[in-house]
N, C-alpha and C. Protein backbone atom coordinates (compact mmCIF):
# COMPACT_ATOMS: atom_id res chain seq x y z
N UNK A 1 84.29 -4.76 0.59
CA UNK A 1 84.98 -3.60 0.07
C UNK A 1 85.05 -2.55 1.18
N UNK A 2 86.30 -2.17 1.60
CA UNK A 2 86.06 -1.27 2.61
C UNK A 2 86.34 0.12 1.97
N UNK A 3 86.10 1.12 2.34
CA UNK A 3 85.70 2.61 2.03
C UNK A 3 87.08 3.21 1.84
N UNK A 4 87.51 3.80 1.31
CA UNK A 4 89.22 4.12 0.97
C UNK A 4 88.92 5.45 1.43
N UNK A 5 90.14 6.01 1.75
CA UNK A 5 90.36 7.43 2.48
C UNK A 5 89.70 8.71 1.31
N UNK A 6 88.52 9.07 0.61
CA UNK A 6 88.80 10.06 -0.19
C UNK A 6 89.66 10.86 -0.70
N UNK A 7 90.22 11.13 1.01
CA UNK A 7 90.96 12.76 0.50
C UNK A 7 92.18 11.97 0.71
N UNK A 8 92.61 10.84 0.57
CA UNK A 8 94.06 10.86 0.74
C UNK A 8 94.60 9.97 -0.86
N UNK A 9 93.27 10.20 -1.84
CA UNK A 9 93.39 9.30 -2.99
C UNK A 9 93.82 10.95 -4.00
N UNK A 10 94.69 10.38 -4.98
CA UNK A 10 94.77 11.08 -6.08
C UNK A 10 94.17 11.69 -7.28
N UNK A 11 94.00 12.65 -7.37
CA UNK A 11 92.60 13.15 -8.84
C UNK A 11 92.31 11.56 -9.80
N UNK A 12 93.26 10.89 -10.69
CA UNK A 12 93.58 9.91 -11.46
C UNK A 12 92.73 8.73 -10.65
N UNK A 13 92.83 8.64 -9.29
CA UNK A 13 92.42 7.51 -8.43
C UNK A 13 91.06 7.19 -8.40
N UNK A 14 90.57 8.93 -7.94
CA UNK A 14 89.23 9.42 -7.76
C UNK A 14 88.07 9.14 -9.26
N UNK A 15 88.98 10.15 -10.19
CA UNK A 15 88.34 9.14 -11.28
C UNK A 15 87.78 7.59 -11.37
N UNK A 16 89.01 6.76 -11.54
CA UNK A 16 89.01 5.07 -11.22
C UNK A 16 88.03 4.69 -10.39
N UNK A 17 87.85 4.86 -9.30
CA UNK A 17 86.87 5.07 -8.51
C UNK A 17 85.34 5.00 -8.98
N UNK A 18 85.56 6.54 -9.70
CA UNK A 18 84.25 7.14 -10.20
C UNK A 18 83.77 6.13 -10.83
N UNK A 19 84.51 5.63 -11.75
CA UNK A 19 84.17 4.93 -12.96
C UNK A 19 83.63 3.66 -12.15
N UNK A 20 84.33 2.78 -11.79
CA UNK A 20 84.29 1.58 -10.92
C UNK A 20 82.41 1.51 -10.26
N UNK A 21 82.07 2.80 -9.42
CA UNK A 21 81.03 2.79 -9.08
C UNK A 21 80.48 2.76 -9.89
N UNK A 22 80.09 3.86 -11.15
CA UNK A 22 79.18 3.59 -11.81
C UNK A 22 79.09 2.79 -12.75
N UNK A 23 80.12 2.14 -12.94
CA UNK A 23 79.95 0.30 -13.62
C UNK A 23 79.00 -0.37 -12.97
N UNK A 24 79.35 -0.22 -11.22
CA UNK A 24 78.41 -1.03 -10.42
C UNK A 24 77.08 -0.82 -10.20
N UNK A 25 76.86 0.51 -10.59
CA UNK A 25 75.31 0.68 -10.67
C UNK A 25 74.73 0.64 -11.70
N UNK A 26 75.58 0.85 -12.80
CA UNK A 26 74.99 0.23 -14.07
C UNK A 26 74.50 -0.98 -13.90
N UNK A 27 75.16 -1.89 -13.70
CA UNK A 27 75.18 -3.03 -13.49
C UNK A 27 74.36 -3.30 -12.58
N UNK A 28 74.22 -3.05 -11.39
CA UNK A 28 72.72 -3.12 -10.40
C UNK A 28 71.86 -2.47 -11.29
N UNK A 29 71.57 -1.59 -12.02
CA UNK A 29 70.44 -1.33 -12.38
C UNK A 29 69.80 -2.15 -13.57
N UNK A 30 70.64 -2.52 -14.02
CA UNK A 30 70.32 -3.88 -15.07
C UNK A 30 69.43 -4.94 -14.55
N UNK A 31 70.23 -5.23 -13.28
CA UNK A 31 69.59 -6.41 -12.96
C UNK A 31 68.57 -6.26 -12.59
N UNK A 32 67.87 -5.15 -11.72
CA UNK A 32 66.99 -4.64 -11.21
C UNK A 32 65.68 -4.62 -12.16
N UNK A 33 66.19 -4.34 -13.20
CA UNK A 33 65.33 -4.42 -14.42
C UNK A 33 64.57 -5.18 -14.82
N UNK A 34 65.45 -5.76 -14.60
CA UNK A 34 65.25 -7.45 -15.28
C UNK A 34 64.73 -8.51 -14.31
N UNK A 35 64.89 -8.45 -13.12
CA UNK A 35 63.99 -8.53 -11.90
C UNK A 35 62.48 -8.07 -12.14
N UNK A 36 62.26 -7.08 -12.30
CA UNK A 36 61.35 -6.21 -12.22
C UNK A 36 60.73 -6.75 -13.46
N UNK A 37 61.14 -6.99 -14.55
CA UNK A 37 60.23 -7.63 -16.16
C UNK A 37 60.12 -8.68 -15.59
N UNK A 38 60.66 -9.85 -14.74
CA UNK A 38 60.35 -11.04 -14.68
C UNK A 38 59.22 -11.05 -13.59
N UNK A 39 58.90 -10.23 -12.41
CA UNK A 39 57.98 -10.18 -11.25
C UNK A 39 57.01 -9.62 -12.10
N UNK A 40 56.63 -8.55 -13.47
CA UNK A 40 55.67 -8.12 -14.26
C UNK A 40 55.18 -9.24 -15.05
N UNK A 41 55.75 -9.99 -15.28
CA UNK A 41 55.29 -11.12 -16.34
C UNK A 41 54.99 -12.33 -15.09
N UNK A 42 55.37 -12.79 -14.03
CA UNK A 42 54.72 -13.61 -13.02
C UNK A 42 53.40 -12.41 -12.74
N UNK A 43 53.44 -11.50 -12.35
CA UNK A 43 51.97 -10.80 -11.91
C UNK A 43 50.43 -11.02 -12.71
N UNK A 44 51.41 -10.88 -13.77
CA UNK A 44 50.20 -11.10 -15.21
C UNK A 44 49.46 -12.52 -15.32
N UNK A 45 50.75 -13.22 -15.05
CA UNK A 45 49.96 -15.12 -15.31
C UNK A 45 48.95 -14.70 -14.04
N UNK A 46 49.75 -14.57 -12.81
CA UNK A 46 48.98 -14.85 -11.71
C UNK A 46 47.62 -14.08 -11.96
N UNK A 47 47.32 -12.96 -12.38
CA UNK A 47 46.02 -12.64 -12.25
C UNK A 47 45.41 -13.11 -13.59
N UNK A 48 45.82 -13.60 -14.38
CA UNK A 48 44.77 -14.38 -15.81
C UNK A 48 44.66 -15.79 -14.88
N UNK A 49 45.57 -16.28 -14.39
CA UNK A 49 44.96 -17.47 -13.38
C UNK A 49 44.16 -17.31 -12.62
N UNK A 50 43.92 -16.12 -12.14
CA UNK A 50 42.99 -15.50 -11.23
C UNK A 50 41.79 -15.91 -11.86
N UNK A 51 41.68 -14.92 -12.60
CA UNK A 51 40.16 -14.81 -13.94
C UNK A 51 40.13 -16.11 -13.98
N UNK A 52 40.75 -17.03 -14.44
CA UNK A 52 40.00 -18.25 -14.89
C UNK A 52 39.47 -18.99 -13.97
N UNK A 53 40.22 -18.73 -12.73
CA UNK A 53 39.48 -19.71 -11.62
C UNK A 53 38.09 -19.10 -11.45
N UNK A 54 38.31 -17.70 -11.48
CA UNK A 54 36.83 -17.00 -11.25
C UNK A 54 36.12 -17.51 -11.89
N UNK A 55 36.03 -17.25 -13.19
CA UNK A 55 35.18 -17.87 -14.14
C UNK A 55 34.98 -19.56 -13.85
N UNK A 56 35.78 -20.80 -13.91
CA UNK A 56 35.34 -21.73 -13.52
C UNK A 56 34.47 -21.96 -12.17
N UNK A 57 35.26 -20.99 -11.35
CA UNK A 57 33.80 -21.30 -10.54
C UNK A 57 32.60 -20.41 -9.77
N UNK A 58 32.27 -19.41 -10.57
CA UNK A 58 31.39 -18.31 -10.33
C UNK A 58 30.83 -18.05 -11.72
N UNK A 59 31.25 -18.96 -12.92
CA UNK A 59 30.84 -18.80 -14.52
C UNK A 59 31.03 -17.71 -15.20
C-alpha cells in the first residue's frame, strides 16, 4: 500500500481513508487479542507442567 498524497485527497476521500484505517486496526487489534489469550493459556499449561515435574521429582 503506498501512502496517497493527503493534501491532494478530497474531505469525502479523507474520510474513506479514515474509515479504511480504522477497520485495519480494529482488525489488528482483534487478532492481537487473540494471540495474546492463546500465549496466556500456553503460559499456564507450561507452568502447571512445571509444578508437576517439580513435584515428581523433588516430591
Amino acid at each position: 500500500m503506498t501512502a496517497p498524497d493527503l493534501s491532494q485527497l478530497t474531505p469525502e476521500q479523507l474520510r474513506a481513508l479514515a474509515s479504511q484505517l480504522l477497520a485495519r486496526v480494529t482488525e489488528q487489534d482483534q487478532t492481537i487479542q487473540a494471540k495474546d489469550q492463546t500465549i496466556q493459556k500456553q503460559d499456564q499449561s507450561i507452568k502447571y507442567k512445571e509444578q508437576v515435574n517439580q513435584k515428581l521429582t523433588y516430591g
